[in-house]
PDB file of N, CA and C in Angstrom:
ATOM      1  N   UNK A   1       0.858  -1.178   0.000  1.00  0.00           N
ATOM      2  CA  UNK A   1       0.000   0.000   0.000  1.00  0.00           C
ATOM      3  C   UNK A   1       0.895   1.229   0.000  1.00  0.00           C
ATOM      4  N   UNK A   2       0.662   2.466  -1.036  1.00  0.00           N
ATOM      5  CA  UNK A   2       1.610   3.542  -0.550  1.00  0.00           C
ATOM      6  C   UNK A   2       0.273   5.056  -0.280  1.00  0.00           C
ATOM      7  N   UNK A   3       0.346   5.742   0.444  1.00  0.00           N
ATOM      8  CA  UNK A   3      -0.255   6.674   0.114  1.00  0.00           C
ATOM      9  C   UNK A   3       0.719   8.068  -0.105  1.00  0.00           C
ATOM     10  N   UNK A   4      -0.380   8.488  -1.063  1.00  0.00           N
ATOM     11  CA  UNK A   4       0.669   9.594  -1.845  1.00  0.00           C
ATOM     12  C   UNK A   4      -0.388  11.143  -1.067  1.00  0.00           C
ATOM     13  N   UNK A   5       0.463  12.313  -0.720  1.00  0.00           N
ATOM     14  CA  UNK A   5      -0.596  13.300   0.299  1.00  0.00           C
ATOM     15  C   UNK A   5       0.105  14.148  -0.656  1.00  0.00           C
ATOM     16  N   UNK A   6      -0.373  15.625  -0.792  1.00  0.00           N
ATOM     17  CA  UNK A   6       0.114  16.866  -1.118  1.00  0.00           C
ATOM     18  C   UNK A   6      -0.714  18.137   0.109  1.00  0.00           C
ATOM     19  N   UNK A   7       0.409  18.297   0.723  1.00  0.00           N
ATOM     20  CA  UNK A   7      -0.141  20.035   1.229  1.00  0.00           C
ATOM     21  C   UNK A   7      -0.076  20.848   0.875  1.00  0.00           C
ATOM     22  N   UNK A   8      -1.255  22.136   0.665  1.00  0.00           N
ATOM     23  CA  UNK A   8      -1.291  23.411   0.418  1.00  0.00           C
ATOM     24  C   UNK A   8      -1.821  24.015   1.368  1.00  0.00           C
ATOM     25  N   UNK A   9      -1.028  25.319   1.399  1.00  0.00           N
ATOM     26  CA  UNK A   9      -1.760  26.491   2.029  1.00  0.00           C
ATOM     27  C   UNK A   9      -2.171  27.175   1.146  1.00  0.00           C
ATOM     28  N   UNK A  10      -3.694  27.340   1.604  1.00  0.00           N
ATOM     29  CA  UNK A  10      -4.708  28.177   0.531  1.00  0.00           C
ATOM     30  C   UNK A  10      -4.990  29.769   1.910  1.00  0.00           C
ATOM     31  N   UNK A  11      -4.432  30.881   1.065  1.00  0.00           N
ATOM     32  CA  UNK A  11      -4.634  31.984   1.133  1.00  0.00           C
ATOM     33  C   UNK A  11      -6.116  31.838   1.629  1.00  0.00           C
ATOM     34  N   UNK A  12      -6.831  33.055   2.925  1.00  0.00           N
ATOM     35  CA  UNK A  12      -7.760  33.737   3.404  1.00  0.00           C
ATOM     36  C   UNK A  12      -8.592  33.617   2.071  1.00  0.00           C
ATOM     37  N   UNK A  13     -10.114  33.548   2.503  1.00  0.00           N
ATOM     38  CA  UNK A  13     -10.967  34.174   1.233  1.00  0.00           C
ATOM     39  C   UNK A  13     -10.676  33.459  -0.110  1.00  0.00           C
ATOM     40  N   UNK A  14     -10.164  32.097  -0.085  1.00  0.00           N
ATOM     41  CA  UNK A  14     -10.003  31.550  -1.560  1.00  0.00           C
ATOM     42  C   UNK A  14     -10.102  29.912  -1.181  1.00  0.00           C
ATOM     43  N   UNK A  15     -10.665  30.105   0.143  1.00  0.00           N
ATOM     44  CA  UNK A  15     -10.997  28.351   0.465  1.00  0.00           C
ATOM     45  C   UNK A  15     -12.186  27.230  -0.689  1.00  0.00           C
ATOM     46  N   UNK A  16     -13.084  28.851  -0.524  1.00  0.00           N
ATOM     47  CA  UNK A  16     -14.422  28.038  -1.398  1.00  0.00           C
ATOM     48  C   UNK A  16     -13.714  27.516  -2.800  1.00  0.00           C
ATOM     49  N   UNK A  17     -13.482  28.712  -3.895  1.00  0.00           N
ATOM     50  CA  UNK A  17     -12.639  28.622  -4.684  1.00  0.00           C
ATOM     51  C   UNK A  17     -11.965  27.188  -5.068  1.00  0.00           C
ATOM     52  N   UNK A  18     -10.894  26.796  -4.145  1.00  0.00           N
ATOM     53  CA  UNK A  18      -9.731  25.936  -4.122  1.00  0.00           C
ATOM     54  C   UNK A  18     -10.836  24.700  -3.899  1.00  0.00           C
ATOM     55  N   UNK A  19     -12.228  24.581  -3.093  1.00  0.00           N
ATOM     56  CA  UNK A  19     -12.739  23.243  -2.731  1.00  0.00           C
ATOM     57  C   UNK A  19     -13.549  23.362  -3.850  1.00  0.00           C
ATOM     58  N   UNK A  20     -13.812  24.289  -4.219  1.00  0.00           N
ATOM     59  CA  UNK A  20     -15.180  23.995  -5.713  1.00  0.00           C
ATOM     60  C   UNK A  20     -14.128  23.600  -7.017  1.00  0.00           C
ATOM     61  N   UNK A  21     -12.757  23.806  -7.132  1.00  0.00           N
ATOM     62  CA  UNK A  21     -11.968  23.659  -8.231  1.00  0.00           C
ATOM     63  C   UNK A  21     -11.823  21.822  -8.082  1.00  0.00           C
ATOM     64  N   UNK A  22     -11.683  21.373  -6.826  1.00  0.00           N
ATOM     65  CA  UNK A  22     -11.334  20.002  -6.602  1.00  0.00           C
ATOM     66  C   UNK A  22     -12.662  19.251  -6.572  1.00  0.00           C
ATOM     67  N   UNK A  23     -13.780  19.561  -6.219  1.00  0.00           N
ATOM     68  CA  UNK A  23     -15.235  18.916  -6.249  1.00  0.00           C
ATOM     69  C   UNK A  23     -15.460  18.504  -8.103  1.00  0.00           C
ATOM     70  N   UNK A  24     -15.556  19.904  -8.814  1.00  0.00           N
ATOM     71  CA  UNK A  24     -15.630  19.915 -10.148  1.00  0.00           C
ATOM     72  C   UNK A  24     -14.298  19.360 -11.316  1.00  0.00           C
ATOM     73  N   UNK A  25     -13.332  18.690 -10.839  1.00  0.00           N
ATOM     74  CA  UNK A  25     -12.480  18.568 -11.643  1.00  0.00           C
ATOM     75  C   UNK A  25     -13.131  17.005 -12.122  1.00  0.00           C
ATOM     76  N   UNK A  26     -12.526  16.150 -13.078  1.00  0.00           N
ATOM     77  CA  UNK A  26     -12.304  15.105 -14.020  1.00  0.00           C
ATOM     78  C   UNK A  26     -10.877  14.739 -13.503  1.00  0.00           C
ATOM     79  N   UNK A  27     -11.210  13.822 -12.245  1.00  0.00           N
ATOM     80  CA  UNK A  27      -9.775  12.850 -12.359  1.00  0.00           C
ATOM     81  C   UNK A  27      -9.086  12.361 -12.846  1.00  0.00           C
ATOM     82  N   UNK A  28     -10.195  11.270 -13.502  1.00  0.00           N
ATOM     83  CA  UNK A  28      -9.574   9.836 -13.820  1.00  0.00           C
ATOM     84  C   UNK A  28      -9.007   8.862 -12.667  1.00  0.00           C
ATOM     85  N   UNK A  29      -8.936   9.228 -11.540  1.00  0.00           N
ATOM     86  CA  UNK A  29      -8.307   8.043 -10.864  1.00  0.00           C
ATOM     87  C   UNK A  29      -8.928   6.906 -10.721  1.00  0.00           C
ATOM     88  N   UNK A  30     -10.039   6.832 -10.524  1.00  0.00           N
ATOM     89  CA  UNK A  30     -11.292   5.770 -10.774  1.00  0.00           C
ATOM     90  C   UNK A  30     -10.884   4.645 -12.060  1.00  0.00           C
ATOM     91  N   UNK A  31      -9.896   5.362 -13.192  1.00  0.00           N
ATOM     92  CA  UNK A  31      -9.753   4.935 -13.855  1.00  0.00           C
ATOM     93  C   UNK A  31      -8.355   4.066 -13.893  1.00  0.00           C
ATOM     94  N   UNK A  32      -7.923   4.681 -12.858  1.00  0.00           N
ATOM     95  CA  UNK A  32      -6.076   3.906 -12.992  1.00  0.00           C
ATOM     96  C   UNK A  32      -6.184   2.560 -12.015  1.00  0.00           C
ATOM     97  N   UNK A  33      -5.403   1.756 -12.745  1.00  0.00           N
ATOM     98  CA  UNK A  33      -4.854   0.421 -11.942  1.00  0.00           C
ATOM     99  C   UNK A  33      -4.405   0.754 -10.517  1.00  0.00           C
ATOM    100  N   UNK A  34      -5.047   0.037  -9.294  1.00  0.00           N
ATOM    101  CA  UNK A  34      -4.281   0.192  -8.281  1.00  0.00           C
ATOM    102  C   UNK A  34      -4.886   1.515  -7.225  1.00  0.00           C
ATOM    103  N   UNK A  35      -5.694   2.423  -8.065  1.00  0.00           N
ATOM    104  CA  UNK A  35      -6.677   3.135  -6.967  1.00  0.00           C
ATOM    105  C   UNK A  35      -7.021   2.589  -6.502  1.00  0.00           C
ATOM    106  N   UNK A  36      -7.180   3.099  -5.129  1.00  0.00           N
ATOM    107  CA  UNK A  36      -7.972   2.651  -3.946  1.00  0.00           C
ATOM    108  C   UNK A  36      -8.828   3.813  -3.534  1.00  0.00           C
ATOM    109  N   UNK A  37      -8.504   5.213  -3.254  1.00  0.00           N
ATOM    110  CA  UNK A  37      -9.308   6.176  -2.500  1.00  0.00           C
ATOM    111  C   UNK A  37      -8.456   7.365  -2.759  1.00  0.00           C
ATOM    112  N   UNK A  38      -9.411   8.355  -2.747  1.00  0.00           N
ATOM    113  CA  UNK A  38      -9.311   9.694  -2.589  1.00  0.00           C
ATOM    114  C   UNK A  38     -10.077  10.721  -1.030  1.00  0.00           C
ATOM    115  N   UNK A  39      -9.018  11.644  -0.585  1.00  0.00           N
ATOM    116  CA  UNK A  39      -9.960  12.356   0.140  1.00  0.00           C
ATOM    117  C   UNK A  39      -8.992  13.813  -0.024  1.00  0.00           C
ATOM    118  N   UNK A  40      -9.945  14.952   0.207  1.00  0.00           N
ATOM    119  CA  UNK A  40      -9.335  16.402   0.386  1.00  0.00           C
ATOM    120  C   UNK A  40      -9.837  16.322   2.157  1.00  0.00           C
ATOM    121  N   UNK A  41      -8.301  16.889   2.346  1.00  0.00           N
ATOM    122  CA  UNK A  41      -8.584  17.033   3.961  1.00  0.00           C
ATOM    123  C   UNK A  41      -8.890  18.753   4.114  1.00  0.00           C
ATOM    124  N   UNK A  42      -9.506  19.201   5.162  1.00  0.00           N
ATOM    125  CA  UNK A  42      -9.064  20.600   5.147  1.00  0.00           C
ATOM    126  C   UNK A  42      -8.873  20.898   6.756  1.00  0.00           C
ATOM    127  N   UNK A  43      -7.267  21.606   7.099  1.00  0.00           N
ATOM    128  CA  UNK A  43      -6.936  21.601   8.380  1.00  0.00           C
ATOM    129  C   UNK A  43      -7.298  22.947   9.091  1.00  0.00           C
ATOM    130  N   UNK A  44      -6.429  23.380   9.945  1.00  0.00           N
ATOM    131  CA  UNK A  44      -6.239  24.521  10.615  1.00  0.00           C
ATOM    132  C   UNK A  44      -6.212  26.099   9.966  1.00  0.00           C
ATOM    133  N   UNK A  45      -6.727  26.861  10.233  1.00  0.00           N
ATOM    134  CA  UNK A  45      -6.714  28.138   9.746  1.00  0.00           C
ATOM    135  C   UNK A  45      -5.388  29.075  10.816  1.00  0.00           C
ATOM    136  N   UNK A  46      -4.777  29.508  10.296  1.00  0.00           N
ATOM    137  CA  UNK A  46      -3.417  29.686  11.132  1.00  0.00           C
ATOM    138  C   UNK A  46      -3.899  31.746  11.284  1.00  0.00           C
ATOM    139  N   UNK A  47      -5.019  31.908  10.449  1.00  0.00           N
ATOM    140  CA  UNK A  47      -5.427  33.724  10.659  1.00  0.00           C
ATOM    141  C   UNK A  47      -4.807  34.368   9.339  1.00  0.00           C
ATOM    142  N   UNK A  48      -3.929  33.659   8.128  1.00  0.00           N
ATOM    143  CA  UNK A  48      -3.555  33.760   7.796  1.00  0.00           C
ATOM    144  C   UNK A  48      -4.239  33.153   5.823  1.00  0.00           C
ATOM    145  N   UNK A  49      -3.908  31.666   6.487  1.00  0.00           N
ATOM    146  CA  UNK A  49      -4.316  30.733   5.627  1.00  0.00           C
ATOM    147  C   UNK A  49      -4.438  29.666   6.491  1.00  0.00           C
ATOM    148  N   UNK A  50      -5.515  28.414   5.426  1.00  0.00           N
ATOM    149  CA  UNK A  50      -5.798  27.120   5.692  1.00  0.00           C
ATOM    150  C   UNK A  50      -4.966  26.169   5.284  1.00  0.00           C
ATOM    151  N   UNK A  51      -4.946  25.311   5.797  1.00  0.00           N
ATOM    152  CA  UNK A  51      -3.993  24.130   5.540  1.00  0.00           C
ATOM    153  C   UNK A  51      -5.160  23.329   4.712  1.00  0.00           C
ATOM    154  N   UNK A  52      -4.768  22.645   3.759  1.00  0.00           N
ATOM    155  CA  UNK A  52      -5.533  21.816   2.871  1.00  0.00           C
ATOM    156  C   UNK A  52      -4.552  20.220   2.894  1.00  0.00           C
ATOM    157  N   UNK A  53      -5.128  18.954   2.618  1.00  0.00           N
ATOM    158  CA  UNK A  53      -4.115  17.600   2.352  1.00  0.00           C
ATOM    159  C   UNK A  53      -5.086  16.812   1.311  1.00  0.00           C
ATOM    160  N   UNK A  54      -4.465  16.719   0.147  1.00  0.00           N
ATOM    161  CA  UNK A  54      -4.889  15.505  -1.086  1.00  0.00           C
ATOM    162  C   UNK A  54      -4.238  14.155  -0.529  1.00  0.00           C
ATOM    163  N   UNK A  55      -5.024  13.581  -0.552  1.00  0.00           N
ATOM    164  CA  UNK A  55      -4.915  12.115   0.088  1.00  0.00           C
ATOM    165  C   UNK A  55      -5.271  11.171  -1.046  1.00  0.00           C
ATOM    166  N   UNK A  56      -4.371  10.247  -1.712  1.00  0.00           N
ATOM    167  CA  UNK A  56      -4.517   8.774  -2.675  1.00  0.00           C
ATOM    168  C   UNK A  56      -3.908   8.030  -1.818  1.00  0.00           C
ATOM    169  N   UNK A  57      -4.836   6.728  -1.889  1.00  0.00           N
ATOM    170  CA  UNK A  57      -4.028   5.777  -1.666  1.00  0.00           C
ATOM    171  C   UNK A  57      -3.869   4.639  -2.585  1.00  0.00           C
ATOM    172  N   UNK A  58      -3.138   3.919  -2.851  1.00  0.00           N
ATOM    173  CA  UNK A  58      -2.513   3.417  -4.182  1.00  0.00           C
ATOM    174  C   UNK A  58      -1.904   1.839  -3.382  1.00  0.00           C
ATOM    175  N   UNK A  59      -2.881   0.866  -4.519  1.00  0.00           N
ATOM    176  CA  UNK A  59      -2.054  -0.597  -4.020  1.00  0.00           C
ATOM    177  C   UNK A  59      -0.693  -0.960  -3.820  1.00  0.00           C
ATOM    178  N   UNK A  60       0.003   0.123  -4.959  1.00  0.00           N
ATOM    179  CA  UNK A  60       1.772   0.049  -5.024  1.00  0.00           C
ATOM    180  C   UNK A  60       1.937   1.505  -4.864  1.00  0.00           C
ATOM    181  N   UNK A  61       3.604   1.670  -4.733  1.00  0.00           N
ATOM    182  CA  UNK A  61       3.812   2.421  -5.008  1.00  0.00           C
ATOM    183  C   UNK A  61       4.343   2.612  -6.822  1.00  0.00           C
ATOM    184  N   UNK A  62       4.243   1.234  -7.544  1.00  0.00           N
ATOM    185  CA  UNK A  62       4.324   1.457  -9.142  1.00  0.00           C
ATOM    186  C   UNK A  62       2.960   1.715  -9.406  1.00  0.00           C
ATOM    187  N   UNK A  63       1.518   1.707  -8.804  1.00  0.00           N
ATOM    188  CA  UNK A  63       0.938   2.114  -9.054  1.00  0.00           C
ATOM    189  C   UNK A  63       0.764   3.706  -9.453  1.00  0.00           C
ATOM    190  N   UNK A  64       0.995   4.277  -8.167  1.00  0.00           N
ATOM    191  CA  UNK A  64       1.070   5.412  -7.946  1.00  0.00           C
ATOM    192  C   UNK A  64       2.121   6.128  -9.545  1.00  0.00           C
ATOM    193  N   UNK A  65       3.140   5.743  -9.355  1.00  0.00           N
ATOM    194  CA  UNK A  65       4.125   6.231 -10.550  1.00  0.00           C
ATOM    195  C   UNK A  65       3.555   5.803 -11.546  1.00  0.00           C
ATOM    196  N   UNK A  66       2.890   4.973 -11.831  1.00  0.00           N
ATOM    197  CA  UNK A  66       2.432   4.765 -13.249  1.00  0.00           C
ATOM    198  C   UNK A  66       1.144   6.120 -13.689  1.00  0.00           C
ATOM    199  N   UNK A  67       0.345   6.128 -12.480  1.00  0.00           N
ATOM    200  CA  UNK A  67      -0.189   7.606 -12.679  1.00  0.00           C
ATOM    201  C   UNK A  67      -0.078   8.490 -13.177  1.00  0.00           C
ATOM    202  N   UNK A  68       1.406   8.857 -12.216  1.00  0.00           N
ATOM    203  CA  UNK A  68       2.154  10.372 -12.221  1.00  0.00           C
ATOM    204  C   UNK A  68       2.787  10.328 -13.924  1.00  0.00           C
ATOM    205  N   UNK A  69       2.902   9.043 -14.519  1.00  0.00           N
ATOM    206  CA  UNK A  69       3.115   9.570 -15.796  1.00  0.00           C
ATOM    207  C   UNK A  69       2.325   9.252 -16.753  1.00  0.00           C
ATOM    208  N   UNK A  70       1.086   8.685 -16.465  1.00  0.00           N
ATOM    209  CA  UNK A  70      -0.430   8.844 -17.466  1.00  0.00           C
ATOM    210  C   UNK A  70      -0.551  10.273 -17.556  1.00  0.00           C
ATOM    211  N   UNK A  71      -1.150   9.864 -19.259  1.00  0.00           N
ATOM    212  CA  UNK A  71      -1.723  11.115 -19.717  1.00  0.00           C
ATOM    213  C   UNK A  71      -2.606  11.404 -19.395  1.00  0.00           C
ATOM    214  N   UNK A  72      -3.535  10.914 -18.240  1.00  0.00           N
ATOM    215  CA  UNK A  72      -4.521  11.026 -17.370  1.00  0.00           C
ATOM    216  C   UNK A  72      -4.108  11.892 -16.104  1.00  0.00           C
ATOM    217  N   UNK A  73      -3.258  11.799 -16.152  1.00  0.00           N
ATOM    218  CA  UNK A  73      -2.092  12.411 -14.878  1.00  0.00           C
ATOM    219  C   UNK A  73      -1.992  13.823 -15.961  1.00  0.00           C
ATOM    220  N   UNK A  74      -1.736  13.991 -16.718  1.00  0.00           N
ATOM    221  CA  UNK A  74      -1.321  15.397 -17.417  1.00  0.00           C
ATOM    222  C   UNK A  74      -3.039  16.048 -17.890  1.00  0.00           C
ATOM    223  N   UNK A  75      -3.468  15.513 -17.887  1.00  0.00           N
ATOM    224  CA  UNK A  75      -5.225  16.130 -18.445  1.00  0.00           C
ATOM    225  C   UNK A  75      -5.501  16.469 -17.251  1.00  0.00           C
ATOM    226  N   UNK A  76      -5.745  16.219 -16.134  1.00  0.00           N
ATOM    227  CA  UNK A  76      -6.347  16.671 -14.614  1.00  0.00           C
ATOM    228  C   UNK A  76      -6.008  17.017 -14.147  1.00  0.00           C
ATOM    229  N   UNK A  77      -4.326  17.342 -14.018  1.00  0.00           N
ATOM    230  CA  UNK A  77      -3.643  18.370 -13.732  1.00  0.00           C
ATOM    231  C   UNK A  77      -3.272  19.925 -14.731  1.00  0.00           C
ATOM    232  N   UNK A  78      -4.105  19.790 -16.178  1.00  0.00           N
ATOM    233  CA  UNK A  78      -3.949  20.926 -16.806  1.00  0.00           C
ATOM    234  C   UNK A  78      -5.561  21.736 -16.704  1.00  0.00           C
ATOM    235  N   UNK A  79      -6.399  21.283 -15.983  1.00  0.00           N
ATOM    236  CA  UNK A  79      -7.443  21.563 -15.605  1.00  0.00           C
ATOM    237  C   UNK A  79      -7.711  22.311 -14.552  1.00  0.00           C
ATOM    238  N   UNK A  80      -6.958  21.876 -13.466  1.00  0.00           N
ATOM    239  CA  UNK A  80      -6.640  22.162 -12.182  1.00  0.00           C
ATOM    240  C   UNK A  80      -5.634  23.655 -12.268  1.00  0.00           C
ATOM    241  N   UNK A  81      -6.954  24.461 -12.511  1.00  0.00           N
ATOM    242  CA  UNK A  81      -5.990  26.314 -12.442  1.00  0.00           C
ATOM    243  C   UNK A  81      -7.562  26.905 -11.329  1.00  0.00           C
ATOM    244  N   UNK A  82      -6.419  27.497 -10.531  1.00  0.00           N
ATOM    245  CA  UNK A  82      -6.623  28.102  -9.344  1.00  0.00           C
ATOM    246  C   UNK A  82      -6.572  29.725  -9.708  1.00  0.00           C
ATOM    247  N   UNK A  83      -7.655  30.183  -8.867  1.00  0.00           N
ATOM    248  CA  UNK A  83      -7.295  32.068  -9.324  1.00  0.00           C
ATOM    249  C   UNK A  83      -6.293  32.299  -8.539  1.00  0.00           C
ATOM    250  N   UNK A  84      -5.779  33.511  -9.440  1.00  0.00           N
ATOM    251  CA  UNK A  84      -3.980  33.859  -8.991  1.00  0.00           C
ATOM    252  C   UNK A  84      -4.457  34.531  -7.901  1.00  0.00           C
ATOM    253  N   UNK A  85      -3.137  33.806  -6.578  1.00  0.00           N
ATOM    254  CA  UNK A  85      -3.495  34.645  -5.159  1.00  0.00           C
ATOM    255  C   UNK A  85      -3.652  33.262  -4.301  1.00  0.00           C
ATOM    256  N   UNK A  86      -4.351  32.488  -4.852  1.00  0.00           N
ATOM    257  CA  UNK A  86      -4.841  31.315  -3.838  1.00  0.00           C
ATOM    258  C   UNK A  86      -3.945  30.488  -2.748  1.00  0.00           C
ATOM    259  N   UNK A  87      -2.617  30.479  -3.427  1.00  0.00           N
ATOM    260  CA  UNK A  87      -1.924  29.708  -2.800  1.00  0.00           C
ATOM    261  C   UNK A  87      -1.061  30.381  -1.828  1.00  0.00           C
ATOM    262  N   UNK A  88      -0.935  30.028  -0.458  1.00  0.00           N
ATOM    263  CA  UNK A  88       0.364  30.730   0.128  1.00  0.00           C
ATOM    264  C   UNK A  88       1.434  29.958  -0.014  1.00  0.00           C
ATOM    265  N   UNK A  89       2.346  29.505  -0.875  1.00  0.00           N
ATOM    266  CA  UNK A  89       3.743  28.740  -1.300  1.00  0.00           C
ATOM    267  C   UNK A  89       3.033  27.864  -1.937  1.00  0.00           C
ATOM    268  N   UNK A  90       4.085  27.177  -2.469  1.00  0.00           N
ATOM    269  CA  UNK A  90       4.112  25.939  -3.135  1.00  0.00           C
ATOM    270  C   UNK A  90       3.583  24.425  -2.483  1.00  0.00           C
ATOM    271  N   UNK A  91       2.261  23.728  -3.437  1.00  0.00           N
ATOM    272  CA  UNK A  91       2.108  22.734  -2.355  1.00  0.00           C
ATOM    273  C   UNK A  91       3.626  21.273  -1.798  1.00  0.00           C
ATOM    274  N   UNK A  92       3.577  20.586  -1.296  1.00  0.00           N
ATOM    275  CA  UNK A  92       4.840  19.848  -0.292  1.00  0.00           C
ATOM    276  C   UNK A  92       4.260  18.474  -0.733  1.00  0.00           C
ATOM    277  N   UNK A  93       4.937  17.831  -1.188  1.00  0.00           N
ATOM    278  CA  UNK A  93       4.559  16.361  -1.858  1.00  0.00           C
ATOM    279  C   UNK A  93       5.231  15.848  -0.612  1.00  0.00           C
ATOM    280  N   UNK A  94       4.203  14.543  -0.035  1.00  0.00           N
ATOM    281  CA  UNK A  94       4.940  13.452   0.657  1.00  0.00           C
ATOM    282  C   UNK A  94       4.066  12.017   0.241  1.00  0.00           C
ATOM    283  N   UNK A  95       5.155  11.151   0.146  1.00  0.00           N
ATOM    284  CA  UNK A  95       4.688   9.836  -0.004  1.00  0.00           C
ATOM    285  C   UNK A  95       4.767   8.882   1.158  1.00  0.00           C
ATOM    286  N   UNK A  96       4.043   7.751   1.191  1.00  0.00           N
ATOM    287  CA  UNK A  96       4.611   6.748   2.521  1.00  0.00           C
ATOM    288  C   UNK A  96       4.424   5.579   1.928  1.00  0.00           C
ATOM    289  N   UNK A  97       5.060   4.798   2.399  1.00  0.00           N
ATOM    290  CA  UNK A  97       4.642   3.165   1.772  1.00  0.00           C
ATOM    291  C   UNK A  97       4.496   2.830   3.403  1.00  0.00           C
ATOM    292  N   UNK A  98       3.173   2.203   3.144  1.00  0.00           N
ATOM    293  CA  UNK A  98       2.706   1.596   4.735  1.00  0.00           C
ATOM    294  C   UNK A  98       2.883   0.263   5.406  1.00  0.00           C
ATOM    295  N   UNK A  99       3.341   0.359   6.039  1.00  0.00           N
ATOM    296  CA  UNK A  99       4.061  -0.633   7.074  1.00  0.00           C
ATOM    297  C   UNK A  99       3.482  -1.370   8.257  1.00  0.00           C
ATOM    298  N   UNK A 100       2.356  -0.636   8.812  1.00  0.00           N
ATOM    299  CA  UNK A 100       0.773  -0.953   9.726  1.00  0.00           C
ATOM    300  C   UNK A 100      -0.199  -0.271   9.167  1.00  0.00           C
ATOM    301  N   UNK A 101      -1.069  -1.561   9.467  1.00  0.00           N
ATOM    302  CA  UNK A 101      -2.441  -1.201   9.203  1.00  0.00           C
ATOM    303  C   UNK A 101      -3.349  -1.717  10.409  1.00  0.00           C
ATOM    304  N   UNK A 102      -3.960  -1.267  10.646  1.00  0.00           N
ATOM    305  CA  UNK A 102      -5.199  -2.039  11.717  1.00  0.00           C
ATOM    306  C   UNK A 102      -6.539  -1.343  10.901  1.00  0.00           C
ATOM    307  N   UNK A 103      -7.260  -2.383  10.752  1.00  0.00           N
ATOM    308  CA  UNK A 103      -8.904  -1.845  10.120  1.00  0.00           C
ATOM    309  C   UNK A 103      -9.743  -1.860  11.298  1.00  0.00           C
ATOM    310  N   UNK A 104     -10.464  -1.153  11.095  1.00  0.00           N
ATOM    311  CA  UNK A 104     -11.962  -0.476  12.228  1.00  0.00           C
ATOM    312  C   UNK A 104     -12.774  -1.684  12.036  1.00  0.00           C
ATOM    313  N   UNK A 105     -13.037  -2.179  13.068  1.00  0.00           N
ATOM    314  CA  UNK A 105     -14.363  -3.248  13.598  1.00  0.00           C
ATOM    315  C   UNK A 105     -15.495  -3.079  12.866  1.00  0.00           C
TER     316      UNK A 105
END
């Protein structure tokens, strides 16, 4: 199992924005080998900006890479335009390959 996360900080006043751009997009992940799940997290408001987390989780991690270089991977990411301002930095890619699991009763 690997899950693949990305954080952004989304700028004051551009939350709706950033969650209506990700509600309305055309994935495709539904479509790739090895999906398992999607979730948008949305964290802490720091007075500043919100913390946002894209959450996949992926049977492999060759799953996952086989993604990142589908042309399914390049169509849903050329879709994905945000109004200028939204972001405070650059979002922070982290991956994990998972090592425990315990499932809920």
């Amino acid at each position: 199992m690997f899950i693949a996360m990305n954080r952004f900080r989304i700028n004051q006043g551009f939350e709706d924005a950033f969650e209506a751009m990700w509600r309305e997009r055309e994935s495709q992940l539904d479509a790739m080998p090895g999906f398992c799940g999607f979730r948008l997290l949305k964290g802490q408001d720091d007075g500043e900006s919100r913390l946002y987390a894209s959450y996949t989780q992926w049977a492999s991690r060759a799953d996952f890479d086989a993604w990142r270089e589908s042309e399914a991977f390049r169509q849903a990411h050329a879709q994905a335009k945000a109004p200028q301002g939204t972001y405070a930095g650059h979002p922070v890619f982290e991956g994990f390959d998972v090592v425990l699991e315990e499932a809920l009763p």
